[in-house]
PDB file of N, CA and C in Angstrom:
ATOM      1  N   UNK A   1      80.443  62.968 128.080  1.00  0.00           N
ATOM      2  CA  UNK A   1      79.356  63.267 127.157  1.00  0.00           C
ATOM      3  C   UNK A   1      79.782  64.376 126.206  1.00  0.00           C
ATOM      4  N   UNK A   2      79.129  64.368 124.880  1.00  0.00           N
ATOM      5  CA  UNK A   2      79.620  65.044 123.851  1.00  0.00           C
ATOM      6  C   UNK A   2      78.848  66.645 124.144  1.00  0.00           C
ATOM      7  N   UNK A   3      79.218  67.761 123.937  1.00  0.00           N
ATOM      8  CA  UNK A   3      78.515  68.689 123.881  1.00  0.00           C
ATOM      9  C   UNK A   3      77.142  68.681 123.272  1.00  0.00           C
ATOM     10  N   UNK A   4      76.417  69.759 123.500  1.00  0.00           N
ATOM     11  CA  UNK A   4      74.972  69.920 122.356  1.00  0.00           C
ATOM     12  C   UNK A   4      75.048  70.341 121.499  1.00  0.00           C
ATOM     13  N   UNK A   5      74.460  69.778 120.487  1.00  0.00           N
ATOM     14  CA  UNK A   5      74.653  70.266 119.198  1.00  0.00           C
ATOM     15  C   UNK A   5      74.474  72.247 118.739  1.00  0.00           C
ATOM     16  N   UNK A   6      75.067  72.202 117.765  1.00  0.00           N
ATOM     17  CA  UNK A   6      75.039  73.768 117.688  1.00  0.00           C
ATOM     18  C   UNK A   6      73.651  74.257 116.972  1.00  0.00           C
ATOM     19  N   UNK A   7      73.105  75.491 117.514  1.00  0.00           N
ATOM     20  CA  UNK A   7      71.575  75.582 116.775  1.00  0.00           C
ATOM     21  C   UNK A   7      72.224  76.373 115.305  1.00  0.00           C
ATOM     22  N   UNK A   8      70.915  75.794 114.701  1.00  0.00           N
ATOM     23  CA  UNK A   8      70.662  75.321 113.246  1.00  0.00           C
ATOM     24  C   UNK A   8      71.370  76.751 113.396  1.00  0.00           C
ATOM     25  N   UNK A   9      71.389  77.197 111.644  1.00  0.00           N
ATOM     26  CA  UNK A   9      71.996  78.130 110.901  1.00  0.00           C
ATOM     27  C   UNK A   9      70.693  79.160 110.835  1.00  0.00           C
ATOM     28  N   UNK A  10      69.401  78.025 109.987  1.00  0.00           N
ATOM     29  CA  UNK A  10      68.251  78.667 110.202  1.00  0.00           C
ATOM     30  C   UNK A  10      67.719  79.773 110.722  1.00  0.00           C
ATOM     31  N   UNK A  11      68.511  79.704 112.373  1.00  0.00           N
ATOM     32  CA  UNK A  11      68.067  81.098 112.705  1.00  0.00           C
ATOM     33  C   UNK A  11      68.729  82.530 112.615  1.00  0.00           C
ATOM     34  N   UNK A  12      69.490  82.258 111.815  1.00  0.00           N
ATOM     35  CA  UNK A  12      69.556  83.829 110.914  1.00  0.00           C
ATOM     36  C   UNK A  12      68.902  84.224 110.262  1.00  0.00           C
ATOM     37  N   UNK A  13      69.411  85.340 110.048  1.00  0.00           N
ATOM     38  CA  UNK A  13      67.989  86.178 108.966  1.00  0.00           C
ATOM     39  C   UNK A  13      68.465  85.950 107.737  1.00  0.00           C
ATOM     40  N   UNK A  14      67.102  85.751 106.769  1.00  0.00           N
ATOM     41  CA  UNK A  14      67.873  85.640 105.425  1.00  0.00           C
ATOM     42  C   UNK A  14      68.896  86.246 104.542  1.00  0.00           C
ATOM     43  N   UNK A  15      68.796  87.202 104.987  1.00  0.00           N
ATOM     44  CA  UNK A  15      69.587  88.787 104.988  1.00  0.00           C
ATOM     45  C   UNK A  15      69.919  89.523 105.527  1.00  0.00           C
ATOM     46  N   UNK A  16      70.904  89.861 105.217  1.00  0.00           N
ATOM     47  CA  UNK A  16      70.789  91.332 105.947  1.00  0.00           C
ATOM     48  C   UNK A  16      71.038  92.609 105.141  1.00  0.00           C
ATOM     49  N   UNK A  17      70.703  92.661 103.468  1.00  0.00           N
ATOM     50  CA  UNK A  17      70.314  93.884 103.160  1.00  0.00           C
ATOM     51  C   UNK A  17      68.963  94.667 103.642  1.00  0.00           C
ATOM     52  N   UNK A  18      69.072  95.743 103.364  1.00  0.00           N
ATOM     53  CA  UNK A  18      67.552  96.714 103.846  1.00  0.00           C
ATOM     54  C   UNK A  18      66.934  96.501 102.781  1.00  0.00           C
ATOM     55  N   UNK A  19      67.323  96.045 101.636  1.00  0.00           N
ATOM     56  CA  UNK A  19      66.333  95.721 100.638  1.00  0.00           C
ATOM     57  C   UNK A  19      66.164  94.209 100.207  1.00  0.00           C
ATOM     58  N   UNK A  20      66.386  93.831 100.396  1.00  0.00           N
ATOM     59  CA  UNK A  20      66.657  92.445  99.751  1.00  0.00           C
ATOM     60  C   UNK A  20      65.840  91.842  98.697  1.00  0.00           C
ATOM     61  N   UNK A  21      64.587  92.835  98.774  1.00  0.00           N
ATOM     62  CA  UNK A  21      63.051  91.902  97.337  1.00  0.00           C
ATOM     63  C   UNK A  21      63.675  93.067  96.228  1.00  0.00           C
ATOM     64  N   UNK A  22      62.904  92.538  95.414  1.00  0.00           N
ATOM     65  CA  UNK A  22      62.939  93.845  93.815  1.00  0.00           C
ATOM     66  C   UNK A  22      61.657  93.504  93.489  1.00  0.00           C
ATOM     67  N   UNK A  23      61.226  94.665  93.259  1.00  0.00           N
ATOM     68  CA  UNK A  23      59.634  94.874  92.987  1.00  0.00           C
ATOM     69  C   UNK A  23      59.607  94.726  91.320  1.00  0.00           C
ATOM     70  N   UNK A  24      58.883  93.624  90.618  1.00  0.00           N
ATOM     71  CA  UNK A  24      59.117  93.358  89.509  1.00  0.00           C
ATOM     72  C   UNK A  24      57.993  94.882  89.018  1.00  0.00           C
ATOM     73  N   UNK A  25      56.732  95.176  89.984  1.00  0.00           N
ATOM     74  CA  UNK A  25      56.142  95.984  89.162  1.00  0.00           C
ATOM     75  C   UNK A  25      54.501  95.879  89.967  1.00  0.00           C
ATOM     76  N   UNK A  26      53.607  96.772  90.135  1.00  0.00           N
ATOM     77  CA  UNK A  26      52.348  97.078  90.538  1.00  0.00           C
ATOM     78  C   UNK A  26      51.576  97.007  89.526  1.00  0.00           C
ATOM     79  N   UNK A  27      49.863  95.911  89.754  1.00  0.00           N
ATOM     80  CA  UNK A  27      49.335  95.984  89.205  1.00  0.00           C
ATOM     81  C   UNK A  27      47.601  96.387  89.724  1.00  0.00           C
ATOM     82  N   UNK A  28      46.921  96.914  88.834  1.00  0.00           N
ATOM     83  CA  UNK A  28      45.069  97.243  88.733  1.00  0.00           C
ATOM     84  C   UNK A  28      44.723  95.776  89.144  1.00  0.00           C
ATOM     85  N   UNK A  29      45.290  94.935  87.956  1.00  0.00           N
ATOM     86  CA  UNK A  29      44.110  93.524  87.745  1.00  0.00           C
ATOM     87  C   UNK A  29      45.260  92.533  87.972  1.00  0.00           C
ATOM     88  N   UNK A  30      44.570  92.104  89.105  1.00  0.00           N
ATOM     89  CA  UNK A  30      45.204  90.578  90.154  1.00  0.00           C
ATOM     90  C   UNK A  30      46.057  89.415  88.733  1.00  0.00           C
ATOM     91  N   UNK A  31      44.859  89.380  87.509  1.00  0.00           N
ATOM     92  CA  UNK A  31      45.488  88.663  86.320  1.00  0.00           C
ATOM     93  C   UNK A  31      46.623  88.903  85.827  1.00  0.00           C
ATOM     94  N   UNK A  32      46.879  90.166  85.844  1.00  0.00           N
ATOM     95  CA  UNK A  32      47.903  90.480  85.160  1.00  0.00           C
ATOM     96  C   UNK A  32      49.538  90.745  86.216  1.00  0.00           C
ATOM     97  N   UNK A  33      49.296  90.576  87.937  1.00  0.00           N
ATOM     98  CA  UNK A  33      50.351  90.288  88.597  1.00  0.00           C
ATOM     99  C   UNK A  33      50.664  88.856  88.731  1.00  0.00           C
ATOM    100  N   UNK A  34      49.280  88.089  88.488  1.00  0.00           N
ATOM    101  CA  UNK A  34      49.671  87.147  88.004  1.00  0.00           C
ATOM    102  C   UNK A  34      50.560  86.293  86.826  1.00  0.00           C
ATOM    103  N   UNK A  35      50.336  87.147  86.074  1.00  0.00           N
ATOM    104  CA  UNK A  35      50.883  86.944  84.453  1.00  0.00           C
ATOM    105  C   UNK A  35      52.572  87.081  84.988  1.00  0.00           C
ATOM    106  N   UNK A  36      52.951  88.075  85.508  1.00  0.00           N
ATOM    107  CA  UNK A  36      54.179  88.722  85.626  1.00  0.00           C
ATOM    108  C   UNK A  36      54.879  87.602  86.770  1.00  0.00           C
ATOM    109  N   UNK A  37      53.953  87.299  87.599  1.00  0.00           N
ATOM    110  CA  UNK A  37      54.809  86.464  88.459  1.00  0.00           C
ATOM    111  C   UNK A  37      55.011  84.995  88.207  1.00  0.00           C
ATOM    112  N   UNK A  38      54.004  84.781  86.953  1.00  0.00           N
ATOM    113  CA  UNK A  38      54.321  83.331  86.480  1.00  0.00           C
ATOM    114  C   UNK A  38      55.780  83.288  85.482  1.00  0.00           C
ATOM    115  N   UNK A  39      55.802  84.371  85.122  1.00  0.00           N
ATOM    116  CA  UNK A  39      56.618  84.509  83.938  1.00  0.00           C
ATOM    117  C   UNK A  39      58.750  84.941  84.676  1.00  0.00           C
ATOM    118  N   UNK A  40      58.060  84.944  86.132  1.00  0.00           N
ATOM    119  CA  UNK A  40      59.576  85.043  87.100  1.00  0.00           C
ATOM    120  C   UNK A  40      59.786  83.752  86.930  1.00  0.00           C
ATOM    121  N   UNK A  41      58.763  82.839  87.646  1.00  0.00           N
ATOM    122  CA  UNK A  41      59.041  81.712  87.910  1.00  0.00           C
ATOM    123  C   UNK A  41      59.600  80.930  86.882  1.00  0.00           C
ATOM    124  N   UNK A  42      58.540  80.942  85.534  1.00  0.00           N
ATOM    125  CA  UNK A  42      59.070  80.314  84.511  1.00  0.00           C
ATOM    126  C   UNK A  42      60.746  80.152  84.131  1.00  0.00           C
ATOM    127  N   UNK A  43      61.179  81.732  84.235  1.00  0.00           N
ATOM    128  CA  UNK A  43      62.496  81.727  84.384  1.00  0.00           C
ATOM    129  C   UNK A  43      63.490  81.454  85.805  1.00  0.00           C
ATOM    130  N   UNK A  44      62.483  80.688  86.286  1.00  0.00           N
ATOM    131  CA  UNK A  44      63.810  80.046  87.880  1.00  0.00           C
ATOM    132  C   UNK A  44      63.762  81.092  88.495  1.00  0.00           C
ATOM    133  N   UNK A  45      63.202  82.152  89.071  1.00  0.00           N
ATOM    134  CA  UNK A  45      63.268  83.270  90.285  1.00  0.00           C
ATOM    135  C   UNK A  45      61.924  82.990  91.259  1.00  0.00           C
ATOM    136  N   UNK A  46      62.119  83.458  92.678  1.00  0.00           N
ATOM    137  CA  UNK A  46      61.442  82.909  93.467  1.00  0.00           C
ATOM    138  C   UNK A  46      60.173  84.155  93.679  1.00  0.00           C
ATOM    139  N   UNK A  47      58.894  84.251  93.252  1.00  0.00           N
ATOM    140  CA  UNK A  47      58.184  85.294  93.213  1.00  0.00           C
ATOM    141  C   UNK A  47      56.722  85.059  93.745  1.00  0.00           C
ATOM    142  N   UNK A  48      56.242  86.629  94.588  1.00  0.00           N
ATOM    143  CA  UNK A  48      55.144  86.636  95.247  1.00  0.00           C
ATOM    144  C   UNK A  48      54.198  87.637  94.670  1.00  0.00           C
ATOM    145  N   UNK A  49      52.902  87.103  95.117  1.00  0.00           N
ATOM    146  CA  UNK A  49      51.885  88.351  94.439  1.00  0.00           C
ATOM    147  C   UNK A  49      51.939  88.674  95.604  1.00  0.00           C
ATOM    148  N   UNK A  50      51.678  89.975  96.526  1.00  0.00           N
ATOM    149  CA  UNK A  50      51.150  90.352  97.717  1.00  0.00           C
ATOM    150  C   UNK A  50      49.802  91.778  97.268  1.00  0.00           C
ATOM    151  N   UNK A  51      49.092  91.286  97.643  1.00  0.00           N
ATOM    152  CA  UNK A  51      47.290  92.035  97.668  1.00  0.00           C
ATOM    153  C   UNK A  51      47.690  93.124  98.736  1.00  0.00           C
ATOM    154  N   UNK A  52      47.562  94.249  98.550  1.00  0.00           N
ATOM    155  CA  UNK A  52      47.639  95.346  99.041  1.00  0.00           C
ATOM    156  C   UNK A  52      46.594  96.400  99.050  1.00  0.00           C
ATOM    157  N   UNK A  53      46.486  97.101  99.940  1.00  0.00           N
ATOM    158  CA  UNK A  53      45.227  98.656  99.770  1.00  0.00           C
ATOM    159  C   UNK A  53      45.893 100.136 100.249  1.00  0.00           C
ATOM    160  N   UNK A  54      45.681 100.802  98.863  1.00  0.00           N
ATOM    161  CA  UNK A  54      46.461 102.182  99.649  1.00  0.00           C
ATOM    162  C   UNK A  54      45.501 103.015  99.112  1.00  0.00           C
ATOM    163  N   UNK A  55      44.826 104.053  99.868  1.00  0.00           N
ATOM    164  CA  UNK A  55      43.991 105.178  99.603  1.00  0.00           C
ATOM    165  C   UNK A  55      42.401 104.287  99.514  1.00  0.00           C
ATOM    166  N   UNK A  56      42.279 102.905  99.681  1.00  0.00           N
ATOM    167  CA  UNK A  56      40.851 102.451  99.827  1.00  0.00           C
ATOM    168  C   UNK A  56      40.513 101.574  98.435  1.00  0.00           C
ATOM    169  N   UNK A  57      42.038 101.794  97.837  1.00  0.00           N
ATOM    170  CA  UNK A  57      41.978 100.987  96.154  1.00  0.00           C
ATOM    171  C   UNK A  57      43.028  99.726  96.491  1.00  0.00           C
ATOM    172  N   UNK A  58      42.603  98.731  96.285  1.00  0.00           N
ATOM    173  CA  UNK A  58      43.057  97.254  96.056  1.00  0.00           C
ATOM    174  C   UNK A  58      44.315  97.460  94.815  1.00  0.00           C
ATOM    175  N   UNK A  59      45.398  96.861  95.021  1.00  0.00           N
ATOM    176  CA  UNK A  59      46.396  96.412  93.833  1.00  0.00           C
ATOM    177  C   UNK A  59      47.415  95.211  94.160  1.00  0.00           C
ATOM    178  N   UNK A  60      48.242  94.889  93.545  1.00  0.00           N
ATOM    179  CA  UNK A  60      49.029  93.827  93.684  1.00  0.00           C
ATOM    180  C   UNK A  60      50.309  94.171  93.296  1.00  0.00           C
ATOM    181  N   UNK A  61      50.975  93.708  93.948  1.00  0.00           N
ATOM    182  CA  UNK A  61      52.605  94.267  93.769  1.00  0.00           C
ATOM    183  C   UNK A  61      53.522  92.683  93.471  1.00  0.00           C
ATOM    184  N   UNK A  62      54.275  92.855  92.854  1.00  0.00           N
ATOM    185  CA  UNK A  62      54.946  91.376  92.366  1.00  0.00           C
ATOM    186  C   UNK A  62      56.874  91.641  92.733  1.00  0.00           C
ATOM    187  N   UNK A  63      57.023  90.667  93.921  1.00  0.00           N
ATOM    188  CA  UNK A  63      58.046  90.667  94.294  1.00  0.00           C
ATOM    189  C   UNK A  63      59.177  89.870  93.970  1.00  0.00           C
ATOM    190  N   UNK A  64      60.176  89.624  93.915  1.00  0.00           N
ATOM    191  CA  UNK A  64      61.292  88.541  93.872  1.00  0.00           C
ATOM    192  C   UNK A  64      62.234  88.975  94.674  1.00  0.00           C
ATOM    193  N   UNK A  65      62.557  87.733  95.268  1.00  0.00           N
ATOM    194  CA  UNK A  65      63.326  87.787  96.718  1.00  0.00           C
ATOM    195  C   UNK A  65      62.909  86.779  97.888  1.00  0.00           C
ATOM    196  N   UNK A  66      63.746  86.623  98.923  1.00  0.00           N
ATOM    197  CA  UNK A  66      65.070  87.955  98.874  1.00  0.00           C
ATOM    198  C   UNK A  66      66.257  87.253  98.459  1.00  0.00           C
ATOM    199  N   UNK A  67      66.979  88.449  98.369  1.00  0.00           N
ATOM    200  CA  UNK A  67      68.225  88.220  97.795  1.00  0.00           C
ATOM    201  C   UNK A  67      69.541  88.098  99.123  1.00  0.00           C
ATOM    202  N   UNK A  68      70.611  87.411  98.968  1.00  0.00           N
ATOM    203  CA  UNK A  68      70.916  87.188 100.472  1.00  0.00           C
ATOM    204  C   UNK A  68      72.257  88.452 100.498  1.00  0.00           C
ATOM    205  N   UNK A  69      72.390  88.647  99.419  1.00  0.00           N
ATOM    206  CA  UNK A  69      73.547  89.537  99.575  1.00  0.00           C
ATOM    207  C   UNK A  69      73.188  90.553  97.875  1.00  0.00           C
ATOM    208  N   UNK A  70      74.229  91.721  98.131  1.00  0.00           N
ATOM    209  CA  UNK A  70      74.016  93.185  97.060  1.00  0.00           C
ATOM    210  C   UNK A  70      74.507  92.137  95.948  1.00  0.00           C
ATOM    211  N   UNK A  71      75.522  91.459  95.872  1.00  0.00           N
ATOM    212  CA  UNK A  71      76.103  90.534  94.441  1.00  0.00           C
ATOM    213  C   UNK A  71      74.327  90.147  93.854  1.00  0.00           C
ATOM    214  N   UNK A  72      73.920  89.056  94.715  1.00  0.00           N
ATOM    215  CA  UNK A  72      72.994  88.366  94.381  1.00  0.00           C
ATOM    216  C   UNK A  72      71.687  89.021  93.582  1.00  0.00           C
ATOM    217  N   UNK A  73      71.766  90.199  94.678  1.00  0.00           N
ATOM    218  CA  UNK A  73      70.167  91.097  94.367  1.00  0.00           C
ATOM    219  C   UNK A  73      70.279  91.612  93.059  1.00  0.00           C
ATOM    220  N   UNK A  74      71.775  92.220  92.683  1.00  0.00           N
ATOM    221  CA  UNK A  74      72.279  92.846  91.515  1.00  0.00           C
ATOM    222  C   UNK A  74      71.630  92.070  90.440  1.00  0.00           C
ATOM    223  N   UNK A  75      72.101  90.566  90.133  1.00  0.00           N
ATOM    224  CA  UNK A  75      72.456  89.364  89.244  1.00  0.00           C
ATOM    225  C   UNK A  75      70.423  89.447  89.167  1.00  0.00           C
ATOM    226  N   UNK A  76      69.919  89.315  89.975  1.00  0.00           N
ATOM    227  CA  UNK A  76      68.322  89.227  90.340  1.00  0.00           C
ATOM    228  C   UNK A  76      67.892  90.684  89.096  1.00  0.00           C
ATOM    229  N   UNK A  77      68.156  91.148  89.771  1.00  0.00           N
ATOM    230  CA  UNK A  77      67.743  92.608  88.757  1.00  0.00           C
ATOM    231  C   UNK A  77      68.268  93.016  87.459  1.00  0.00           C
ATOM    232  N   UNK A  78      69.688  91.978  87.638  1.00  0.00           N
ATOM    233  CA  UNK A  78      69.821  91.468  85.537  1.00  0.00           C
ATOM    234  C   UNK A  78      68.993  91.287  85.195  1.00  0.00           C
ATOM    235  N   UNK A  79      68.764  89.967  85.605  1.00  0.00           N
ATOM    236  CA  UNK A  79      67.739  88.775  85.018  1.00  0.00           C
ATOM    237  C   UNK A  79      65.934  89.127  85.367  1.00  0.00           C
ATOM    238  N   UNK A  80      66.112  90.643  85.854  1.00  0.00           N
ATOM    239  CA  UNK A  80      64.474  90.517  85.792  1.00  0.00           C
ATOM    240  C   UNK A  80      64.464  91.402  84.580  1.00  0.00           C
ATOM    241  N   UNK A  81      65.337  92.701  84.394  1.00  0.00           N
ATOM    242  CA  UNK A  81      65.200  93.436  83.326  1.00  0.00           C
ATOM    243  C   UNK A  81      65.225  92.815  82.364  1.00  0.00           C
ATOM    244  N   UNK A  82      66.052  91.786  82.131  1.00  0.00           N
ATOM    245  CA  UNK A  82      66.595  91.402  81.445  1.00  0.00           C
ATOM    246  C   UNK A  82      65.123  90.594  80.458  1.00  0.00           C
ATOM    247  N   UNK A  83      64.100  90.319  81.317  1.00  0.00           N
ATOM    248  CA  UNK A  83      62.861  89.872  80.800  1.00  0.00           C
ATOM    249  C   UNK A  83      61.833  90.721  80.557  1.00  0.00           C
ATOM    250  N   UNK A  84      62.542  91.873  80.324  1.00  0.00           N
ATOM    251  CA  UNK A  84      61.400  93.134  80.213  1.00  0.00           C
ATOM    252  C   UNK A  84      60.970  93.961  81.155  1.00  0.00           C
ATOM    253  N   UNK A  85      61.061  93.712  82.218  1.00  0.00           N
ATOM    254  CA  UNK A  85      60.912  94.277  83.678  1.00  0.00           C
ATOM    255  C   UNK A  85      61.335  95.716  83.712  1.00  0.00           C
ATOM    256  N   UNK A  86      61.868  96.454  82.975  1.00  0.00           N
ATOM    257  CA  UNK A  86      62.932  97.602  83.019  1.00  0.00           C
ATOM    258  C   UNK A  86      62.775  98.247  84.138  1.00  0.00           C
ATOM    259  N   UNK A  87      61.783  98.849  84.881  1.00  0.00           N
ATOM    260  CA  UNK A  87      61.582  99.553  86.511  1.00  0.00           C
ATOM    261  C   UNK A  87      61.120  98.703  87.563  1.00  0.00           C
ATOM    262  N   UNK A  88      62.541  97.692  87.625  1.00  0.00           N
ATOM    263  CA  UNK A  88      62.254  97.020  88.814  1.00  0.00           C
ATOM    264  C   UNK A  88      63.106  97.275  89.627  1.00  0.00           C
ATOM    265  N   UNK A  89      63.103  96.904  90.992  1.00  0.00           N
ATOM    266  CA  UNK A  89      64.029  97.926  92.119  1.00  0.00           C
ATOM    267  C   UNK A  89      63.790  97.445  93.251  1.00  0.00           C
ATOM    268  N   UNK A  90      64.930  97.386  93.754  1.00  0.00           N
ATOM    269  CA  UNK A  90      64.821  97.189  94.938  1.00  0.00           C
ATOM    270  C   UNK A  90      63.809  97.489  96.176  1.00  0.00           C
ATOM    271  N   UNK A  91      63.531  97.085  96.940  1.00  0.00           N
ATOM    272  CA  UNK A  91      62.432  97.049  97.956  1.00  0.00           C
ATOM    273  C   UNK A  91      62.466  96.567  99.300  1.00  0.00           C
ATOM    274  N   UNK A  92      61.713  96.985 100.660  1.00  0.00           N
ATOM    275  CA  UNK A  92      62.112  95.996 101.795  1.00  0.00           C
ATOM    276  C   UNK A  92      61.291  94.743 101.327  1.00  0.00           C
ATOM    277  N   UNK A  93      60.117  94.816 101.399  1.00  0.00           N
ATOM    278  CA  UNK A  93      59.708  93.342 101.496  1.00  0.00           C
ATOM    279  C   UNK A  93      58.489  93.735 100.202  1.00  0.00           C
TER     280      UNK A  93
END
């Protein structure tokens, strides 16, 4: 009999930088992290709104990521500045 197959790859982690997202940018109004994260996508990057509360005030933070390696994340943070983004940065999640 043939051995068992080897488990998937899958279960690695996507990464293993400590940062691997880049924070395109924090917003007041949900519309306008919206705006920003349509406008990743538009350009081919993989992006999240995540709804957050700090001090009892609601905001939205707009992520892209992750990135699987520092080359990749770099090339990521071209191409976000590169769309106007200028203080975007690295992040854990």
């Amino acid at each position: 009999a043939s051995p068992p197959p080897a488990p998937a790859a899958a279960a690695a982690p996507a990464s293993t930088l400590r940062r691997p997202y880049l924070q395109v940018g924090i917003f007041s109004i949900e519309a306008n992290a919206d705006r920003s994260a349509r406008a990743m996508r538009d350009a081919g990057l993989t992006a999240a709104v995540r709804q957050e509360t700090s001090q009892g005030k609601i905001f939205w933070r707009v992520v892209v990521g992750p990135a699987a390696t520092e080359a990749e994340r770099d090339a990521l943070l071209r191409r976000i500045r590169a769309l106007g983004y200028a203080d975007a940065y690295p992040v854990t999640r």
